[in-house]
Protein backbone atom coordinates (compact mmCIF):
# COMPACT_ATOMS: atom_id res chain seq x y z
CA UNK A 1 17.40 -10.45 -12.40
CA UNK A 2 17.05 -7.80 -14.58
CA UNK A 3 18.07 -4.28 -13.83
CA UNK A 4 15.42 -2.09 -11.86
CA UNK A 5 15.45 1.51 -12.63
CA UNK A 6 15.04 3.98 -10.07
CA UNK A 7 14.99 8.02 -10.44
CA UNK A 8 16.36 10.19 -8.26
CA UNK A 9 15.99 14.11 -8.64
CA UNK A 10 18.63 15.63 -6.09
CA UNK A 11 17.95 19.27 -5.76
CA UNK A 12 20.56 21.44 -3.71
CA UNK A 13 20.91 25.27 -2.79
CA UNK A 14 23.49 25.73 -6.24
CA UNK A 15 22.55 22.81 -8.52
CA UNK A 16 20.36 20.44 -9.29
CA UNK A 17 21.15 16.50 -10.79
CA UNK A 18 18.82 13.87 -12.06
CA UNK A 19 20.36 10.03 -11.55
CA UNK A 20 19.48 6.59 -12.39
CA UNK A 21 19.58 3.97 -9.99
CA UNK A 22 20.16 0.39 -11.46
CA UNK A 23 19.84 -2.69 -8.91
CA UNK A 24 20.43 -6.08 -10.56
CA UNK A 25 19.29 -7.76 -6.93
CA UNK A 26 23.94 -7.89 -5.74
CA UNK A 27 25.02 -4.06 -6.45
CA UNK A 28 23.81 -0.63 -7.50
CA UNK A 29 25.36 1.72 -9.80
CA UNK A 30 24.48 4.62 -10.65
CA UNK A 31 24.08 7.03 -13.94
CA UNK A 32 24.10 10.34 -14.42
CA UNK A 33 21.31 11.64 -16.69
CA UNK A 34 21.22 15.45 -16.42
CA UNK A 35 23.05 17.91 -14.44
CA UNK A 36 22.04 21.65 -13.91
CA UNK A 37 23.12 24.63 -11.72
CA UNK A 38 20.30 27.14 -10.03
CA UNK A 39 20.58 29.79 -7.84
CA UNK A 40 18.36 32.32 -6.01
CA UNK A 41 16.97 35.69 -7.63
CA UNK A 42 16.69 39.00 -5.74
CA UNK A 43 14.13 40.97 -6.27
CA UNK A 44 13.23 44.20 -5.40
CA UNK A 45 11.38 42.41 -1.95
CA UNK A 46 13.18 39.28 -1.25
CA UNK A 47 15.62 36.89 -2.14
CA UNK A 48 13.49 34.09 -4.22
CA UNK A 49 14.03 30.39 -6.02
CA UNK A 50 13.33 30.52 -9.70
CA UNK A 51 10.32 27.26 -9.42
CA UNK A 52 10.18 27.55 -13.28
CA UNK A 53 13.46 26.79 -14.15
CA UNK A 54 13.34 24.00 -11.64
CA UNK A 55 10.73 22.21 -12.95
CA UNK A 56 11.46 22.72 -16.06
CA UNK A 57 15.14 20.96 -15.47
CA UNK A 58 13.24 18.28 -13.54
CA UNK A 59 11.63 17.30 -16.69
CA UNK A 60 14.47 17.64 -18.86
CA UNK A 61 15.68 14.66 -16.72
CA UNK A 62 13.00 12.64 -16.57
CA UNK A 63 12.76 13.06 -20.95
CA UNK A 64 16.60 11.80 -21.01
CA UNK A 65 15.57 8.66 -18.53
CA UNK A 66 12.60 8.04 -20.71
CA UNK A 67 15.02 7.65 -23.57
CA UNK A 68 17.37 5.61 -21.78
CA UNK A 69 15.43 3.23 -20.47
CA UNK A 70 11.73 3.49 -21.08
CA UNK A 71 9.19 0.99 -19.67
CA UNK A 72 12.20 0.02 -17.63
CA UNK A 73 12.18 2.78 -14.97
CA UNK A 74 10.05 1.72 -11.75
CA UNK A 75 9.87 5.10 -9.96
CA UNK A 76 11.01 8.38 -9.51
CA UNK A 77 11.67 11.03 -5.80
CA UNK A 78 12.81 14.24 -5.19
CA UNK A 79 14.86 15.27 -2.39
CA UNK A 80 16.17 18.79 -1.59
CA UNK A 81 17.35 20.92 0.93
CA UNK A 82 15.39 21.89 4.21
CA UNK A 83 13.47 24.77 5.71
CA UNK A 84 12.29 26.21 2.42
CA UNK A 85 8.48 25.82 1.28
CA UNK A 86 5.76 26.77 -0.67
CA UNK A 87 1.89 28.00 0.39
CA UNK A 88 -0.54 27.23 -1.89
CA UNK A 89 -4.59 28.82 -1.85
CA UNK A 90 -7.91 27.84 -3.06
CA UNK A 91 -7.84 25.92 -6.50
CA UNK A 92 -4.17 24.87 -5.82
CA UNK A 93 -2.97 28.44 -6.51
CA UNK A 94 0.57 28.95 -6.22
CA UNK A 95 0.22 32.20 -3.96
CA UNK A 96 4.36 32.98 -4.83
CA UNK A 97 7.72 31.55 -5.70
CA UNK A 98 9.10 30.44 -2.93
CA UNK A 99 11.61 32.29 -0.76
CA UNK A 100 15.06 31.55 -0.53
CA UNK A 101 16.77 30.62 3.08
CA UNK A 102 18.95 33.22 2.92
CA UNK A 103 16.82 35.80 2.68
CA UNK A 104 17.34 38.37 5.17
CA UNK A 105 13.39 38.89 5.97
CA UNK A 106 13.66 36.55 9.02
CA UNK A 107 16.87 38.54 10.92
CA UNK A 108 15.64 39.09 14.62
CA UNK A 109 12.44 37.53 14.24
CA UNK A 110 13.26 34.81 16.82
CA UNK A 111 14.08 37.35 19.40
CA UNK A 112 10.67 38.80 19.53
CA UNK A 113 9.04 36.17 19.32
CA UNK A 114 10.92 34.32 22.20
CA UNK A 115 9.00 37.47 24.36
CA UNK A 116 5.72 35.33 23.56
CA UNK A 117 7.33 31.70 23.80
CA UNK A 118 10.83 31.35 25.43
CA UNK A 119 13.25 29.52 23.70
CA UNK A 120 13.28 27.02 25.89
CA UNK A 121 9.44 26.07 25.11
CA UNK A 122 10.49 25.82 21.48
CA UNK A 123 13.46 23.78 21.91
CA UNK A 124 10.90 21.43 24.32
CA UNK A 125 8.33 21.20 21.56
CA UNK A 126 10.29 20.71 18.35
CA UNK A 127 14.09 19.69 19.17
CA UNK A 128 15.20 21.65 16.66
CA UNK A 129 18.51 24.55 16.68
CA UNK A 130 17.80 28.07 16.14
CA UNK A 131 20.10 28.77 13.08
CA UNK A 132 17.50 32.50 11.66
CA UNK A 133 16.72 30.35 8.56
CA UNK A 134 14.45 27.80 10.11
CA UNK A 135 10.72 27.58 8.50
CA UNK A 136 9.31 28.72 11.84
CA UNK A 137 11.28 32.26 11.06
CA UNK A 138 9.74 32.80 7.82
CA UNK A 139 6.91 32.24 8.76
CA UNK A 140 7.13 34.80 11.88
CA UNK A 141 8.54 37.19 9.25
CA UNK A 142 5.65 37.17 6.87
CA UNK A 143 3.14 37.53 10.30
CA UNK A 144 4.97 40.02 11.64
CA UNK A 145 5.10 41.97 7.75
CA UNK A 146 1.31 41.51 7.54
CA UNK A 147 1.34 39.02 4.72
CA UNK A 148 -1.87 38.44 2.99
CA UNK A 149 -0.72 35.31 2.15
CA UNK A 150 -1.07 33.67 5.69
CA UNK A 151 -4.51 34.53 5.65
CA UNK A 152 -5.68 32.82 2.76
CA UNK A 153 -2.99 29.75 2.21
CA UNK A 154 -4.76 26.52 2.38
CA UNK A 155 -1.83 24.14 1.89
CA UNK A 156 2.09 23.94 3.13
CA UNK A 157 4.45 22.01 1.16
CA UNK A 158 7.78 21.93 1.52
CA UNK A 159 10.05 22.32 -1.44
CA UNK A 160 10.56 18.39 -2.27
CA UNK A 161 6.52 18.16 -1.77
CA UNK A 162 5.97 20.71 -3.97
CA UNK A 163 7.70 18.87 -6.47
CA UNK A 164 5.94 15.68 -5.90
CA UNK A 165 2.36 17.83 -5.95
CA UNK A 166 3.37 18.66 -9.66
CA UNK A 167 4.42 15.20 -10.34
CA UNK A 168 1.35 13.58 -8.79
CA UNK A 169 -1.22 15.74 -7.94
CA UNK A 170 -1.08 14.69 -4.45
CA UNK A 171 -0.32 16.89 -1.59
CA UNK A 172 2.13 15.63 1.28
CA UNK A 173 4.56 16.72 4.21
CA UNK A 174 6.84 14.07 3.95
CA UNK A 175 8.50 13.46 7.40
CA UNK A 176 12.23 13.94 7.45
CA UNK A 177 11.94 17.18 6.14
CA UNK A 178 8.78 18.77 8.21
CA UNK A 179 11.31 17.95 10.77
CA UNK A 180 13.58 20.64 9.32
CA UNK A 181 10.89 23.46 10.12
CA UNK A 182 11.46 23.93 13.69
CA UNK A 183 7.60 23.64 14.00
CA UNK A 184 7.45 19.44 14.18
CA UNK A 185 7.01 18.11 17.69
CA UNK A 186 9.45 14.77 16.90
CA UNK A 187 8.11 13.44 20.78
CA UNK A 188 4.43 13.19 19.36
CA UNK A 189 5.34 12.39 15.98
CA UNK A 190 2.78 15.71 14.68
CA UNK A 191 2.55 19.41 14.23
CA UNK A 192 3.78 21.50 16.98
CA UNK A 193 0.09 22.85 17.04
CA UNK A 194 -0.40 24.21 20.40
CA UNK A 195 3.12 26.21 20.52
CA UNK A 196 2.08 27.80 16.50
CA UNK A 197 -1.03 29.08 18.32
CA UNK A 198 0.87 30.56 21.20
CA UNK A 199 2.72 32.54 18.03
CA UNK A 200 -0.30 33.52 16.10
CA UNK A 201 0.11 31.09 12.98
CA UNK A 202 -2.32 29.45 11.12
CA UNK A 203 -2.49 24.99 11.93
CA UNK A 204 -4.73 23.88 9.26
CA UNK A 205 -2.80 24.28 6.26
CA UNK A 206 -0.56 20.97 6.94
CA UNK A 207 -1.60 18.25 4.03
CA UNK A 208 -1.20 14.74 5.78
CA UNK A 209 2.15 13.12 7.02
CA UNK A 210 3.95 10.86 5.16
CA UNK A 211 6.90 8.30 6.01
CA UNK A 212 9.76 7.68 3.41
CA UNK A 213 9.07 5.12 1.40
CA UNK A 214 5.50 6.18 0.95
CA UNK A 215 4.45 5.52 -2.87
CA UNK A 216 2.37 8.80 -3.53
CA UNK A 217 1.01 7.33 -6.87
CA UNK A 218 1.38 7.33 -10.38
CA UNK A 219 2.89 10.39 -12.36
CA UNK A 220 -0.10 12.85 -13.56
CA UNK A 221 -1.49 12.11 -17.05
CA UNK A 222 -0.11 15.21 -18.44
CA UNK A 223 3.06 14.91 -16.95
CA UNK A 224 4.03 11.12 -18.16
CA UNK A 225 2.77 12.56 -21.85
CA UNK A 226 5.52 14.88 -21.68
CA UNK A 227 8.36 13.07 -20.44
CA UNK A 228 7.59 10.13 -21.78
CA UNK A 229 7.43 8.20 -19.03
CA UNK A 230 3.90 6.08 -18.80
CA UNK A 231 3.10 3.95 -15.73
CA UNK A 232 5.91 5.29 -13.15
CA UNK A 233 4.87 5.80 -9.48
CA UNK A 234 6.56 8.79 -7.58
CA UNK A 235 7.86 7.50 -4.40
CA UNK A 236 8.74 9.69 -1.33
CA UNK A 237 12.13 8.92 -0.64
CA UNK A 238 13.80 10.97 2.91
CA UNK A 239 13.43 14.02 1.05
CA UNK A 240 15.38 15.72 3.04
CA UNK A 241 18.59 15.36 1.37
CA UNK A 242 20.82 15.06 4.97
CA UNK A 243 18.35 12.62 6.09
CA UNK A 244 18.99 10.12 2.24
CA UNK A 245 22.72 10.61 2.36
CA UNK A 246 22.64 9.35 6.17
CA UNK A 247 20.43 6.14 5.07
CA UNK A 248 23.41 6.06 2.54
CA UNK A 249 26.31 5.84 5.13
CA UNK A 250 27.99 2.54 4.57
CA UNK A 251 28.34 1.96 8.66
CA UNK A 252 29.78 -1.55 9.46
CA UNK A 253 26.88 -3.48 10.97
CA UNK A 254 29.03 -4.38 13.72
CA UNK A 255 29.66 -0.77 15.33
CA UNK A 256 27.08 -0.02 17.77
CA UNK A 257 24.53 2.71 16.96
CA UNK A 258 26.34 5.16 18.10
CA UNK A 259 29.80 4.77 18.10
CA UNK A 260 30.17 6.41 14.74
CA UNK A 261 28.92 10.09 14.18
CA UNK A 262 28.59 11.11 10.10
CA UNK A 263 29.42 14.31 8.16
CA UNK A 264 27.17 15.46 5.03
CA UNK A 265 29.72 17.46 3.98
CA UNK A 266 28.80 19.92 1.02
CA UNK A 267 27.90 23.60 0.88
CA UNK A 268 26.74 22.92 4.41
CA UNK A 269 27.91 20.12 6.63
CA UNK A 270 25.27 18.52 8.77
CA UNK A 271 27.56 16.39 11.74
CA UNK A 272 25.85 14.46 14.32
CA UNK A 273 24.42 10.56 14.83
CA UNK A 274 21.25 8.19 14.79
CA UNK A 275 19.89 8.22 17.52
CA UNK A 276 16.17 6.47 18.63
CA UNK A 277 14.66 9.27 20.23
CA UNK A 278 14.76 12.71 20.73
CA UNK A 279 17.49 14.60 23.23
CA UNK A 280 15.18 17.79 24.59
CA UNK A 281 17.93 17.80 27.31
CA UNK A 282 19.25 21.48 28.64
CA UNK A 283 22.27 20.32 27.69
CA UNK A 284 21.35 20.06 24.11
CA UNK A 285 19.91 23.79 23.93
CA UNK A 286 22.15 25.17 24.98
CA UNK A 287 24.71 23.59 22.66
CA UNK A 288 21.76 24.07 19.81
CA UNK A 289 21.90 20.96 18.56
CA UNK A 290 18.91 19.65 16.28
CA UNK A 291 16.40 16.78 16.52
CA UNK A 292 15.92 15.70 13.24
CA UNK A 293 13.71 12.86 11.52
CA UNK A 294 16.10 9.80 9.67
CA UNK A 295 14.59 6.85 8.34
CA UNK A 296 12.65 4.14 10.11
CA UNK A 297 11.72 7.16 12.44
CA UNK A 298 15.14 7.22 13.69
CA UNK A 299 16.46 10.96 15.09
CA UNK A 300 19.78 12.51 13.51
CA UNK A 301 20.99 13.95 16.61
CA UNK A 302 23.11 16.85 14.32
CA UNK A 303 24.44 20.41 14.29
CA UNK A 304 24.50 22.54 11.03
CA UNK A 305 27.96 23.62 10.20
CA UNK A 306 29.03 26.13 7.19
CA UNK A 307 30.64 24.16 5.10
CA UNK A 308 32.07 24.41 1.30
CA UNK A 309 30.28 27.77 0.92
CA UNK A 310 33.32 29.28 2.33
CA UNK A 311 35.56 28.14 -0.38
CA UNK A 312 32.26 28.12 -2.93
CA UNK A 313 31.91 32.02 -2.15
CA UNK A 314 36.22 32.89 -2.61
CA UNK A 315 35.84 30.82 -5.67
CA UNK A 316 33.24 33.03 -6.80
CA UNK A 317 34.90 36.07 -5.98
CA UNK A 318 38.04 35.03 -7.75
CA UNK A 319 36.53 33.79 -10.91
CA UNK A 320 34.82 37.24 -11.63
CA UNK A 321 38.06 38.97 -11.28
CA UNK A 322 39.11 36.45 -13.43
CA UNK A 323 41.03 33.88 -11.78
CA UNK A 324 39.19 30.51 -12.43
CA UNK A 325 39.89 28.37 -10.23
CA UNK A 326 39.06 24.66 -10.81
CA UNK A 327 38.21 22.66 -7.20
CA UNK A 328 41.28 21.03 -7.30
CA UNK A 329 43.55 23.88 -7.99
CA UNK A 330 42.10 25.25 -4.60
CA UNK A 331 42.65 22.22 -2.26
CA UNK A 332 46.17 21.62 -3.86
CA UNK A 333 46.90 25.32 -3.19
CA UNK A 334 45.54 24.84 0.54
CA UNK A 335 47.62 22.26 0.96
CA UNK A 336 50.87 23.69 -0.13
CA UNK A 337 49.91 26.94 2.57
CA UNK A 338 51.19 27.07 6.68
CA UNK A 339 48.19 25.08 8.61
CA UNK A 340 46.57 26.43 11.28
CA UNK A 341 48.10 29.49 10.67
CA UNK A 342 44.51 31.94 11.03
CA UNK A 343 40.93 31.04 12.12
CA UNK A 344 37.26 32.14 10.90
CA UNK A 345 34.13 31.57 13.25
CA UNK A 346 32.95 29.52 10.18
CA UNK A 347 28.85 30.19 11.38
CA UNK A 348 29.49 33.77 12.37
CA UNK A 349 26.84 35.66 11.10
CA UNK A 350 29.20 38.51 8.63
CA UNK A 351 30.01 34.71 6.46
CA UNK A 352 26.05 33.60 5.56
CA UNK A 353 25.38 35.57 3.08
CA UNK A 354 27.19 36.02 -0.45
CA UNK A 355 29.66 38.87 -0.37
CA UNK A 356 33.32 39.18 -0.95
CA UNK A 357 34.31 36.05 1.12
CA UNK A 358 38.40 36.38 0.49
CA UNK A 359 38.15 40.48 1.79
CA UNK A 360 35.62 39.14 4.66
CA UNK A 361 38.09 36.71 5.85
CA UNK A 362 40.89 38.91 5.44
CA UNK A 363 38.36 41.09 7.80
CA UNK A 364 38.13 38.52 10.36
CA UNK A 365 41.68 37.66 11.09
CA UNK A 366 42.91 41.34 11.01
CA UNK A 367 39.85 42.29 13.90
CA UNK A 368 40.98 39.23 16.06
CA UNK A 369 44.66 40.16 15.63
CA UNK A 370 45.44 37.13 13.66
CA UNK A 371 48.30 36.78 10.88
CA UNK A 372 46.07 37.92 7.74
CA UNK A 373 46.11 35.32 4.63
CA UNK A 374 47.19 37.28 1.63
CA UNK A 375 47.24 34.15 -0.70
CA UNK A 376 44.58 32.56 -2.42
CA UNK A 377 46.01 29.34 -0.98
CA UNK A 378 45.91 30.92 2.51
CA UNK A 379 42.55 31.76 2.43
CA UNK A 380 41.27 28.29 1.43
CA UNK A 381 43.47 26.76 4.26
CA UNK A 382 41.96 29.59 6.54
CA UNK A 383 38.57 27.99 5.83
CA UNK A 384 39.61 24.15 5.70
CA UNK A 385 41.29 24.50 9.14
CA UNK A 386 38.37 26.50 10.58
CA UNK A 387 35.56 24.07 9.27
CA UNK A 388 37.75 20.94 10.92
CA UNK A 389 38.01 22.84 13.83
CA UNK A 390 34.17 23.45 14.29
CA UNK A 391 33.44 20.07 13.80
CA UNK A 392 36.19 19.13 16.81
CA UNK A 393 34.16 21.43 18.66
CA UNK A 394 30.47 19.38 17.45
CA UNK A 395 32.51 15.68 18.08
CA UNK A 396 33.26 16.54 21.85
CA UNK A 397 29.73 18.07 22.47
CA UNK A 398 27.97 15.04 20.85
CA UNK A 399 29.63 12.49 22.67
CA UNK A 400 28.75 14.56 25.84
CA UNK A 401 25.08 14.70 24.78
CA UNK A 402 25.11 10.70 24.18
CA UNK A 403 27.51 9.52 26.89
CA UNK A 404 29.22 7.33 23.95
CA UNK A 405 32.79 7.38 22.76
CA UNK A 406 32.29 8.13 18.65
CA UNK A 407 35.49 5.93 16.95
CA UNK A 408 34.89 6.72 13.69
CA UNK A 409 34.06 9.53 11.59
CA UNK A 410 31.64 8.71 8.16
CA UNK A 411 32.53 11.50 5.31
CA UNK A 412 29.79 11.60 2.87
CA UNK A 413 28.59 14.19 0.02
CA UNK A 414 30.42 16.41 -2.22
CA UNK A 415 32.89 16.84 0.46
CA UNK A 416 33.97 13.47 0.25
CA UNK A 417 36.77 14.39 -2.89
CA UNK A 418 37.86 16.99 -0.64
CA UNK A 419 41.21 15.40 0.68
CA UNK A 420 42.91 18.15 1.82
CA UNK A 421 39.53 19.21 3.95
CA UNK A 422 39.01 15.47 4.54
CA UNK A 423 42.71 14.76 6.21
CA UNK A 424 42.64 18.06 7.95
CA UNK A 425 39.54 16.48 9.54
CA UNK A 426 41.11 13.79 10.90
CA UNK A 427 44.64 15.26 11.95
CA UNK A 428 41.85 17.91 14.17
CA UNK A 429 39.83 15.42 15.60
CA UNK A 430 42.44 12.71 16.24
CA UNK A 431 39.49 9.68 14.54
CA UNK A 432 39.84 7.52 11.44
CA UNK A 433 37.29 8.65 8.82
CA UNK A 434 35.73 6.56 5.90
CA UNK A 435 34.95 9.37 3.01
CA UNK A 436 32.50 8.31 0.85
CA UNK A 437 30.22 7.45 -0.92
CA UNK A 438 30.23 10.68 -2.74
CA UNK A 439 26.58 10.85 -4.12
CA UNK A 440 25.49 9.35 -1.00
CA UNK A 441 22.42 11.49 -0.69
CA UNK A 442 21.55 9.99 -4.58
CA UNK A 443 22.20 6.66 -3.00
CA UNK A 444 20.00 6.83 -0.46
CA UNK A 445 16.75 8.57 -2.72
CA UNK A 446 17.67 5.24 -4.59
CA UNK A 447 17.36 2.52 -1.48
CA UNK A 448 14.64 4.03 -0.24
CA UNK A 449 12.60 3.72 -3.30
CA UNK A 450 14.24 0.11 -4.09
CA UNK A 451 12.52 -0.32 -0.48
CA UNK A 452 9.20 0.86 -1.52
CA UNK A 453 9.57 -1.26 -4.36
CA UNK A 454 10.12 -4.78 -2.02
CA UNK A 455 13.52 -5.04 -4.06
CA UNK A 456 15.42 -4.35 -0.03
CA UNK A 457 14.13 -5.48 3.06
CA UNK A 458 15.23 -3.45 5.44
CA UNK A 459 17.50 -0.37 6.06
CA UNK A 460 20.61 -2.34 7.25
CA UNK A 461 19.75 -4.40 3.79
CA UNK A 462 20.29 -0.80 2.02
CA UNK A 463 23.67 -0.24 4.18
CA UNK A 464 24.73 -3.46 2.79
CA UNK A 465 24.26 -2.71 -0.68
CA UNK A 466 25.30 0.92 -0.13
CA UNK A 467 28.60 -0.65 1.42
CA UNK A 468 29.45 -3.55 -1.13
CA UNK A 469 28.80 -1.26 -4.30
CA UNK A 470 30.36 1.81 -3.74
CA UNK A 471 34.54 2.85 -3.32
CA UNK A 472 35.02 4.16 -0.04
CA UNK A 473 38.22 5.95 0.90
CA UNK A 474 39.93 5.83 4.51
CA UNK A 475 42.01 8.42 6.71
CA UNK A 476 44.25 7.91 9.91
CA UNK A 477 45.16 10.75 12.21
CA UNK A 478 48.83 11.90 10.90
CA UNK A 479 51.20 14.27 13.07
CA UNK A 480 51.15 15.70 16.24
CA UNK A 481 47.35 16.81 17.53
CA UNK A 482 46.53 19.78 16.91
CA UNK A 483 45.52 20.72 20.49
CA UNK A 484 47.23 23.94 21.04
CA UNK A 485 45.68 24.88 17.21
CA UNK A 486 42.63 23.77 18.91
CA UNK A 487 42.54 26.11 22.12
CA UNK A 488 43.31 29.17 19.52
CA UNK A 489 40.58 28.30 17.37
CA UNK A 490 38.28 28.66 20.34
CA UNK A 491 40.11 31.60 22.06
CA UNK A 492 39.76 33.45 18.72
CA UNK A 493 36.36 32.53 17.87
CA UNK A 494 34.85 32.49 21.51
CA UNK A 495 32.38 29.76 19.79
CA UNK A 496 30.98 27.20 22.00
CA UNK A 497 29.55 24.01 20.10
């Protein structure tokens, strides 16, 4: 048949890409159309995402697919990151630009308001880790900070439905990422409404819930007349961008549900597995896992993990004084430094923000009497080794949590062309990994909509294709386990998973 077009818009928390999916009905490929970086802006009160220059990028994209492929392209979704949303007031009003994650306005909220409803009671109505970044903390900050803005928003839309309320003109809360907020109840399937109360936020302001794959209708008038692109619906793919790169995991159709746990490994790695239901177990609080939606209202049973923002941050660093680095150069240095050698606490609290990562590090080791890296190439191996080291920590807690043995380990995202980060991985956790597909979280904006579209007919239909069209690269455990690496990691971090 001839090739469908599908648009995906994949917005992350540095950059921001715009792909084309083409299905000819056997395999998928996919084309890049426009890449961008974006970053959050401080301002004199808070730490905020420039909306403009998102948009504006978004349609950049879509003008480049219009001249590609015209009349050709079926539909287009936007996935992003979680947590982060918009409020809008009467008349549609956009009442601000919306906040950035890391903006220090939520630090301590929680604890206060655990004095009003325990943690516990959270964890029981929502499933979801405390991590300080969480929706539910913003929104705490701005009621405990007095905010107008509570007071008179009318609509919440996370940031990939604010996106698809400019394309469309409809408003949404698509499911996989209201499921992000720590403020979804995933047991009733609906707004935590009775525990927001109990905290003194507003519940009306939630637009109707949507599944992925929901088509949300045609572009707006004015917004086809400037891109060029007449008659394309806007499909909701599992806008959370964790939640599309999992659909995109080429898992064998003959390994049970859960004997293979994935990694979404990018600035952040999200680790954990598909699971049916929720686990509101004690067990699972108090390792702070998360309860997150997946497709076909599956859970991803998962723990947030720093991830590449360690090595994004020294690269940072470096390149101002003038050493620029290119992603390769860094893992080849890594790999040519002592292993194991010194460990970060990869989610400790001093590594979140940006700041001179290589002198923080350096920090670190020298407090917990630790052999201090000195090279560049140390440092990177410093944060490889402590990143495979965490997720040892999140593969023995999450086959306690499911009683199943995981066998293999599914490497997807950015991460993927890591190798160095990607064998260290293995050689920790003593599994065989499958890395890849790299744009797996583009992949699986893509299937979703092809789904929407009655081109697939069913999620292990998108595995398939996801399987049989993309490279896919495999590691085996090398060398001696690191066990004894292991115990120091934990010794020096005192970090439970």
């Amino acid at each position: 048949m001839a090739e469908k077009v599908y648009l995906a818009v994949d917005l992350g928390a540095s950059g921001g890409r715009v792909f084309a999916g083409l299905f000819d009905g056997q395999s998928l490929r996919l084309q890049e159309l426009h890449r961008f970086e974006h970053s959050a802006i401080a301002m004199a009160d808070g730490l905020y995402w420039n909306l403009l220059h998102l948009w504006q990028q978004i349609g950049n994209g879509l003008r480049v697919a219009a001249g590609e492929f015209g009349s050709r392209v079926r539909s287009v979704g936007v996935d992003t990151w979680g947590v982060d949303f918009a409020l809008l007031g009467r008349g549609d009003v956009l009442l601000e630009n919306p906040h950035s994650y890391r903006d220090p306005r939520a630090t301590g909220v929680m604890d206060r308001a655990a004095q009003r409803v325990s943690r516990a009671e959270i964890f029981g109505h929502t499933g979801v880790q405390f991590l300080g970044i969480n929706t539910l903390d913003q929104l705490l900050a701005m009621r405990e900070q007095n905010s107008p803005l509570l007071d008179v928003a009318e609509t919440f839309l996370m940031m990939p439905d604010l996106f698809h309320w400019l394309l469309t003109g409809q408003k949404s809360n698509e499911f996989t990422n209201a499921t992000t907020t720590q403020m979804f109840d995933p047991a009733r399937h609906g707004w935590a409404t009775a525990m927001l109360e109990k905290l003194g936020l507003p519940t009306t302001m939630f637009p109707p819930l949507v599944e992925p794959g929901t088509r949300l209708g045609p572009l707006r008038k004015q917004v086809a007349r400037d891109v060029g692109l007449a008659g394309v619906e806007v499909v909701a793919p599992a806008t959370h961008d964790t939640a599309s790169a999992v659909l995109a995991v080429p898992a064998s159709p003959q390994a049970g549900a859960i004997d293979w746990c994935y990694i979404s490994s990018g600035t952040w790695s999200l680790m954990g597995v598909e699971m049916p239901q929720p686990v509101l177990t004690p067990a699972c609080l108090a390792h702070n896992f998360t309860n997150e939606g997946g497709v076909g209202r599956t859970i991803r049973l998962l723990k947030n993990i720093t991830g590449l923002w360690l090595v994004q941050e020294c690269r940072r660093v470096w390149v101002q004084a003038g050493r620029e680095y290119h992603w390769e150069t860094l893992s080849k240095l890594a790999g040519e430094a002592k292993p194991y050698a010194s460990f970060i606490d990869p989610d400790a609290a001093q590594f979140q923000a940006p700041c001179d990562m290589p002198e923080m590090i350096r920090t670190y080791c020298r407090e917990t009497k630790q052999l201090v890296p000195s090279e560049d190439g140390a440092i990177i191996r410093t944060c490889l080794d402590s990143i495979a080291m965490r997720y040892r920590q999140v593969l023995i807690a999450l086959e306690e949590l499911t009683g199943h043995a995981i066998n293999t380990i599914h490497i997807v995202g950015g991460g993927a062309h890591n190798r160095e980060l990607c064998q260290t991985t293995v050689d920790v956790c003593r599994r065989a990994a499958v890395a890849g597909p790299v744009e797996a979280t583009v992949i699986g904006n893509v299937l979703m909509q092809a789904i929407a579209d009655g081109q697939l007919g069913s999620i292990a239909e998108a595995r398939e294709l996801a399987r049989r069209s993309f490279p896919v690269e495999r590691y085996e455990p090398r060398g001696e386990p690191a066990d004894a690496a292991f115990a120091r990691f934990v010794d020096v971090t005192k970090r439970q998973a």
